[in-house]
Protein backbone atom coordinates (compact mmCIF):
# COMPACT_ATOMS: atom_id res chain seq x y z
CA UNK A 1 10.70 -24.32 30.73
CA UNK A 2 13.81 -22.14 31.38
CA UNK A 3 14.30 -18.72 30.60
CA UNK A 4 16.38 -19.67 27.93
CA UNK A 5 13.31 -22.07 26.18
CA UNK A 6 11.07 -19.49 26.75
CA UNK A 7 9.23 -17.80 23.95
CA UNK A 8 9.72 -15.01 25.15
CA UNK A 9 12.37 -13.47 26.99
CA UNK A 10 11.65 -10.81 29.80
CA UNK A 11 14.33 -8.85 31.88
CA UNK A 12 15.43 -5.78 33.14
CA UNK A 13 18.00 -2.87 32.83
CA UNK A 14 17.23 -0.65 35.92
CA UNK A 15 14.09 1.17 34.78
CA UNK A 16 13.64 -0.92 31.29
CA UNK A 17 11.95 -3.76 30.78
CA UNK A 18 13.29 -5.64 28.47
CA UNK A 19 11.00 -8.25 26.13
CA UNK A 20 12.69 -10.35 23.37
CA UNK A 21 10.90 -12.50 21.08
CA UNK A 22 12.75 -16.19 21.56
CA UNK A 23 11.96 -18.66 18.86
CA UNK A 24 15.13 -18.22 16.84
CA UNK A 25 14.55 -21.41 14.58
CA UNK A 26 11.76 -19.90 12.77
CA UNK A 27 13.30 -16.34 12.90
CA UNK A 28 11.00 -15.71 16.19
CA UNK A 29 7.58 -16.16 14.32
CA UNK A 30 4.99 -15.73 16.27
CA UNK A 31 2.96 -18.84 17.91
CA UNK A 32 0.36 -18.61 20.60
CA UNK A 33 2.05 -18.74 23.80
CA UNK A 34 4.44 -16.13 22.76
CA UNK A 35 1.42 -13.96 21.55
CA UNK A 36 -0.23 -15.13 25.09
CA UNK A 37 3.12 -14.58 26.37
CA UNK A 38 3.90 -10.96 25.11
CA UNK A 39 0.10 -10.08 26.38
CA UNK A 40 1.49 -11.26 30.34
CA UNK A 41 4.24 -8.99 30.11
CA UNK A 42 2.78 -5.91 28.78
CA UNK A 43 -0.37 -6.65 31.69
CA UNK A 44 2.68 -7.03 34.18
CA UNK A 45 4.84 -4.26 32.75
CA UNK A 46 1.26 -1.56 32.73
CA UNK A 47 0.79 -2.62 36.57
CA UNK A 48 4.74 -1.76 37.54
CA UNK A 49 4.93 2.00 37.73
CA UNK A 50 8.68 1.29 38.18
CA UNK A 51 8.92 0.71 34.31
CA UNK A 52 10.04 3.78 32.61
CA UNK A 53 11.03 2.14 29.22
CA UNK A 54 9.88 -0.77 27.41
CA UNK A 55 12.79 -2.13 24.53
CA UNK A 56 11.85 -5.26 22.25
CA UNK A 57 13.69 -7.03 20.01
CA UNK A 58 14.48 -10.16 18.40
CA UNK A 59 16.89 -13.41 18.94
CA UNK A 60 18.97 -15.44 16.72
CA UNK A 61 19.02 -14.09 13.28
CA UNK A 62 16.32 -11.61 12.85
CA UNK A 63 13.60 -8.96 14.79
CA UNK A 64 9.94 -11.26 13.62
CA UNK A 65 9.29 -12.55 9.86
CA UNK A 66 5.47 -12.61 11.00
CA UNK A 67 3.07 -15.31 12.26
CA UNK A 68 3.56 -18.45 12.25
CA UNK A 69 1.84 -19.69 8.86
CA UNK A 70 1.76 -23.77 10.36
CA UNK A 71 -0.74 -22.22 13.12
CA UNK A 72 -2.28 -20.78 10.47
CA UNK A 73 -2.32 -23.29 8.02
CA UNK A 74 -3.55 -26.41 10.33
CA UNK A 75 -6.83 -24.13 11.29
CA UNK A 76 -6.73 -20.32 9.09
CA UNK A 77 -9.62 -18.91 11.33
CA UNK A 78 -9.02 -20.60 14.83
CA UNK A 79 -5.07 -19.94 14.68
CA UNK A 80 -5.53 -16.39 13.15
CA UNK A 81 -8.49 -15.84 16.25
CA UNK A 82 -5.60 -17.63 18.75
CA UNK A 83 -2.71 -15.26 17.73
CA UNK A 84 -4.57 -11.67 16.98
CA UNK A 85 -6.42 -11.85 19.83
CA UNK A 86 -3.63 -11.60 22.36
CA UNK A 87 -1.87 -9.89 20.12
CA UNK A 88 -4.45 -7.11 19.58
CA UNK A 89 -5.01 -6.71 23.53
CA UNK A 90 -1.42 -6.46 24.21
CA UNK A 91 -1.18 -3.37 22.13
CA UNK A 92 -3.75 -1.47 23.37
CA UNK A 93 -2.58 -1.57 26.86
CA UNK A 94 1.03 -1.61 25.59
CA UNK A 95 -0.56 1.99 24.04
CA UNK A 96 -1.66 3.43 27.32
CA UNK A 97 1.30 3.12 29.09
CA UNK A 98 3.65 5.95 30.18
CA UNK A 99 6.63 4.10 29.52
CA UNK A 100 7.78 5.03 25.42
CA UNK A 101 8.60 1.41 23.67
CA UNK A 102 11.75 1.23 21.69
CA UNK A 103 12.47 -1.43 19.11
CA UNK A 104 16.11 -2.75 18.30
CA UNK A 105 15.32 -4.57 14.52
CA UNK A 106 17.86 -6.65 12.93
CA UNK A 107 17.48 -9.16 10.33
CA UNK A 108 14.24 -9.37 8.72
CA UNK A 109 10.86 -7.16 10.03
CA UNK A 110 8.18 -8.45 7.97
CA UNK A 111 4.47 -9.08 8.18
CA UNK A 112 3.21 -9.32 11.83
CA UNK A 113 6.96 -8.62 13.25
CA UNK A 114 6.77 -5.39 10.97
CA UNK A 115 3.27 -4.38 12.70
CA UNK A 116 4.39 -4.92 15.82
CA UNK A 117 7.55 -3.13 15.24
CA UNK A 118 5.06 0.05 13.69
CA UNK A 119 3.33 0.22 17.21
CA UNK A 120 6.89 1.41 19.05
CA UNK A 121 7.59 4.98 19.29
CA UNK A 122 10.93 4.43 18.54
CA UNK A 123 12.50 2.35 15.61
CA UNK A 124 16.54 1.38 15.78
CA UNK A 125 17.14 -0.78 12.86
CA UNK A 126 20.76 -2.55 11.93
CA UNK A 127 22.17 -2.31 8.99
CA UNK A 128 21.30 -5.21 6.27
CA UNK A 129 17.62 -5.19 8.18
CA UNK A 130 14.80 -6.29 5.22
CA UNK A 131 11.18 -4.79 5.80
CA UNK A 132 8.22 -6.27 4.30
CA UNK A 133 4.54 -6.18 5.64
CA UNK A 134 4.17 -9.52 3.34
CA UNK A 135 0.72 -9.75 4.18
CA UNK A 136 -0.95 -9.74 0.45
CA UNK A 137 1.74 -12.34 -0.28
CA UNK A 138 -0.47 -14.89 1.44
CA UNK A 139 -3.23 -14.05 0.47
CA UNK A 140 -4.57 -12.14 3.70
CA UNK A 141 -4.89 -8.01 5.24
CA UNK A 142 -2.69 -7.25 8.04
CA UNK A 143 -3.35 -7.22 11.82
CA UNK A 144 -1.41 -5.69 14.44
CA UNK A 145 -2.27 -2.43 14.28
CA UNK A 146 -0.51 -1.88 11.00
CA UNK A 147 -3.96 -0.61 9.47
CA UNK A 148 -3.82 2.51 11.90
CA UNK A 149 0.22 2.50 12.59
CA UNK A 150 1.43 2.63 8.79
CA UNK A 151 -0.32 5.48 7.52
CA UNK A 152 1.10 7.06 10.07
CA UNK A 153 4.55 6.99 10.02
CA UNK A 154 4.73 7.32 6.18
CA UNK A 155 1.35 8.82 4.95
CA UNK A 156 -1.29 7.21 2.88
CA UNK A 157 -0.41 6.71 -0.03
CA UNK A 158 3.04 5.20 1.02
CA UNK A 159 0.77 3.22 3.26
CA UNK A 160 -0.95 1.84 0.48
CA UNK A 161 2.20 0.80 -1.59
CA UNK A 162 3.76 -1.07 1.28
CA UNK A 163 1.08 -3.04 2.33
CA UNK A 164 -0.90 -3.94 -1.10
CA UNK A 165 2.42 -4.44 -3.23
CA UNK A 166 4.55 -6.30 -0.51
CA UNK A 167 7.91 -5.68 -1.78
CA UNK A 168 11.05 -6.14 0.17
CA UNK A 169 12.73 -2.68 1.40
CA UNK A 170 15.96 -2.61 2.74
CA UNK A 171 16.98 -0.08 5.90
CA UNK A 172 17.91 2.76 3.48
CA UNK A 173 14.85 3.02 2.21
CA UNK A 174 13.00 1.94 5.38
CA UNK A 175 15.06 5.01 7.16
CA UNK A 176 13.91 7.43 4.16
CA UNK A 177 10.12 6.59 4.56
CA UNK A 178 10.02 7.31 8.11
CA UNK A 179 9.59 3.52 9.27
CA UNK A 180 12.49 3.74 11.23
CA UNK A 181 14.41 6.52 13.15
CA UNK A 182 17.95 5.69 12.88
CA UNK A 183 20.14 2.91 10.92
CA UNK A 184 22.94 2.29 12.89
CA UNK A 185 25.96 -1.02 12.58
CA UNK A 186 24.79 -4.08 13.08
CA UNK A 187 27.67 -4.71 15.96
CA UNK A 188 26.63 -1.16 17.49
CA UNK A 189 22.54 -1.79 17.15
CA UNK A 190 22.24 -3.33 20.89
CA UNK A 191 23.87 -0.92 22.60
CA UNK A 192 22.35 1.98 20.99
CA UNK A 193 19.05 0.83 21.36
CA UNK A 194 19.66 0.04 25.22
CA UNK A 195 21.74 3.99 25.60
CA UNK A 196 18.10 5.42 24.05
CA UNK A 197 15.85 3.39 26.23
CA UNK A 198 18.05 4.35 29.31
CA UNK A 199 17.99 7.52 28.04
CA UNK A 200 13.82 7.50 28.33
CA UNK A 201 13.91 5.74 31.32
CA UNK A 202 15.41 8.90 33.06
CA UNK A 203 13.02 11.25 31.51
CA UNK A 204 9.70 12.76 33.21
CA UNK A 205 7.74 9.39 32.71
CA UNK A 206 4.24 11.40 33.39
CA UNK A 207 4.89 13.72 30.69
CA UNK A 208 6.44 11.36 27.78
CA UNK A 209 3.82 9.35 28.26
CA UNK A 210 1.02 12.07 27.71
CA UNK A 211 3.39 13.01 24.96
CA UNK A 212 2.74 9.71 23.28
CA UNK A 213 -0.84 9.62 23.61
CA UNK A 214 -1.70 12.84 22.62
CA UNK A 215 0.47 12.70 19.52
CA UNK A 216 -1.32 9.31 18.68
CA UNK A 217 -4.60 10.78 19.31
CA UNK A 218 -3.99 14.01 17.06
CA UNK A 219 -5.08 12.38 14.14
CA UNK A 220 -8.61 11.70 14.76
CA UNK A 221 -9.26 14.86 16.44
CA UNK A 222 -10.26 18.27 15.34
CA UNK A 223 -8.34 20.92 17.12
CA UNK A 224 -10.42 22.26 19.69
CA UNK A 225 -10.58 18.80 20.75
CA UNK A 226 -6.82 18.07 20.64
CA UNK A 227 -5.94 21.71 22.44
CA UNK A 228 -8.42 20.29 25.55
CA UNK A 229 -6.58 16.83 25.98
CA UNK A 230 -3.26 18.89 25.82
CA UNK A 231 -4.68 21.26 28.19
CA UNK A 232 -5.83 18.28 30.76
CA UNK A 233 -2.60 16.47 29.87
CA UNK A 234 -0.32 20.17 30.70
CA UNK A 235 -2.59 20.10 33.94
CA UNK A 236 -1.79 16.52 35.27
CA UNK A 237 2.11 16.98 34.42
CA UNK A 238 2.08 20.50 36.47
CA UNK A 239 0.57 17.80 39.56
CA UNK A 240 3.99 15.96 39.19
CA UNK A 241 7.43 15.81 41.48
CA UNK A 242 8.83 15.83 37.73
CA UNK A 243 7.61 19.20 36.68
CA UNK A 244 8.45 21.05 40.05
CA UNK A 245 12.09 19.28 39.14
CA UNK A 246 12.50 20.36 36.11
CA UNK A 247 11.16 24.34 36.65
CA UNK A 248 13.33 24.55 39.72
CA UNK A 249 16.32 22.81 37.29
CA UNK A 250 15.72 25.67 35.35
CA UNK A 251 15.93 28.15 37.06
CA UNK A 252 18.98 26.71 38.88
CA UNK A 253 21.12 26.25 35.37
CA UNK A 254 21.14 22.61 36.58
CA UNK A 255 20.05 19.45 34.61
CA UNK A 256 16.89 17.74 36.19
CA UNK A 257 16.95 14.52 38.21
CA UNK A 258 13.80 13.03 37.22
CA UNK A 259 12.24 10.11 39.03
CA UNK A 260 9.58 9.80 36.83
CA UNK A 261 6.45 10.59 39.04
């Protein structure tokens, strides 16, 4: 299989790695070896501290419109078990990275593509993009995170429209909720998306990624729990060539150089 065939696509931009979902002729739905796939890159990208941005996105015609329903429908339990289980370890070390994940969304975002797309710290959606989390349309509760990603972004009770109406939203409205940061033109979406994760890349990688975690973490913490992990997290940034970069940058009116250790 060429690199072109492949499920999925993997690359790199200097510092980003680059992972785009490749099965075009169902709008990139999600089979097992791109779910196994996706889980060998984010296990290759976690053990390559010279990653300091992760950007996804989609081929052909659209970001994900979900699983792929003939897995599901030749064997509903044994295909659901075959795709959520890579799936569901993928994210969890794609969580406890350093590196912040940007997604570039055209086309269509909906059920599993939409979770997946929730789990990214950054959204960049084209113009025209359609957003639905679908799955009650089927019959079925959602995976991927979107459980503990949706309420998130958009608060419960949005949460709770989105996922147990399923309606279509289009980027407006998307943008408004707080499911994606930006809506930009469809011809300008790729190389915005790329000028924000190359803008990551050269940031103190130690510190966005404590960023990201503790922010995750706030939610199911009390604060005098949350101010110790941003105490311990302050503590292992001020151990960094980053910090002594950026507090000597400062006090030289000069912009830092980070190198992201």
């Amino acid at each position: 299989m060429t690199q072109d065939d492949a499920p999925l696509q993997i690359g790199r931009e200097g510092a980003v790695a680059t992972l785009r979902f490749n099965r075009p002729a169902t709008l990139n739905a999600l089979d097992v070896p791109m779910a196994e796939g996706f889980l060998a890159a984010v296990r290759d990208i976690a053990a390559d501290s010279s990653v300091r941005a992760v950007l996804l996105s989609g081929s052909g015609k659209g970001f994900m419109a979900g699983g792929d329903l003939a897995v599901l429908q030749a064997d509903p339990q044994g295909g659901a078990k075959a795709l959520i289980g890579p799936l569901h370890e993928a994210l969890v070390v794609l969580a406890g990275i350093d590196a912040p994940v940007v997604a570039q969304v055209h086309g269509v975002a909906a059920g599993a593509g939409l979770s997946l797309m929730l789990q990214a710290d950054f959204v960049l959606a084209a113009e025209g993009t359609r957003f639905n989390l679908a799955y009650v349309n089927i019959g079925t509760s959602c995976d991927v995170g979107a459980s503990w990603a949706l309420p998130r972004w958009v608060g419960l009770r949005r949460a709770l429209e989105i996922a147990m109406l399923g309606d279509m939203l289009d980027a407006a409205a998307a943008e408004r909720m707080g499911l994606v940061n930006r809506v930009v033109p469809a011809d300008a979406l790729a190389g915005e998306a790329m000028a924000l994760a190359q803008r990551l890349a050269n940031g103190p990688t130690v510190a966005l990624g404590q960023l990201r975690r503790l922010m995750r973490a706030s939610f199911d913490r009390a604060l005098p729990e949350q101010l110790d992990a941003e105490s311990a997290a302050f503590q292992v940034c001020a151990a960094t060539d980053d910090f002594r970069t950026g507090v000597d940058a400062f006090f030289a009116r000069q912009k830092p150089d980070f190198l992201g250790r």
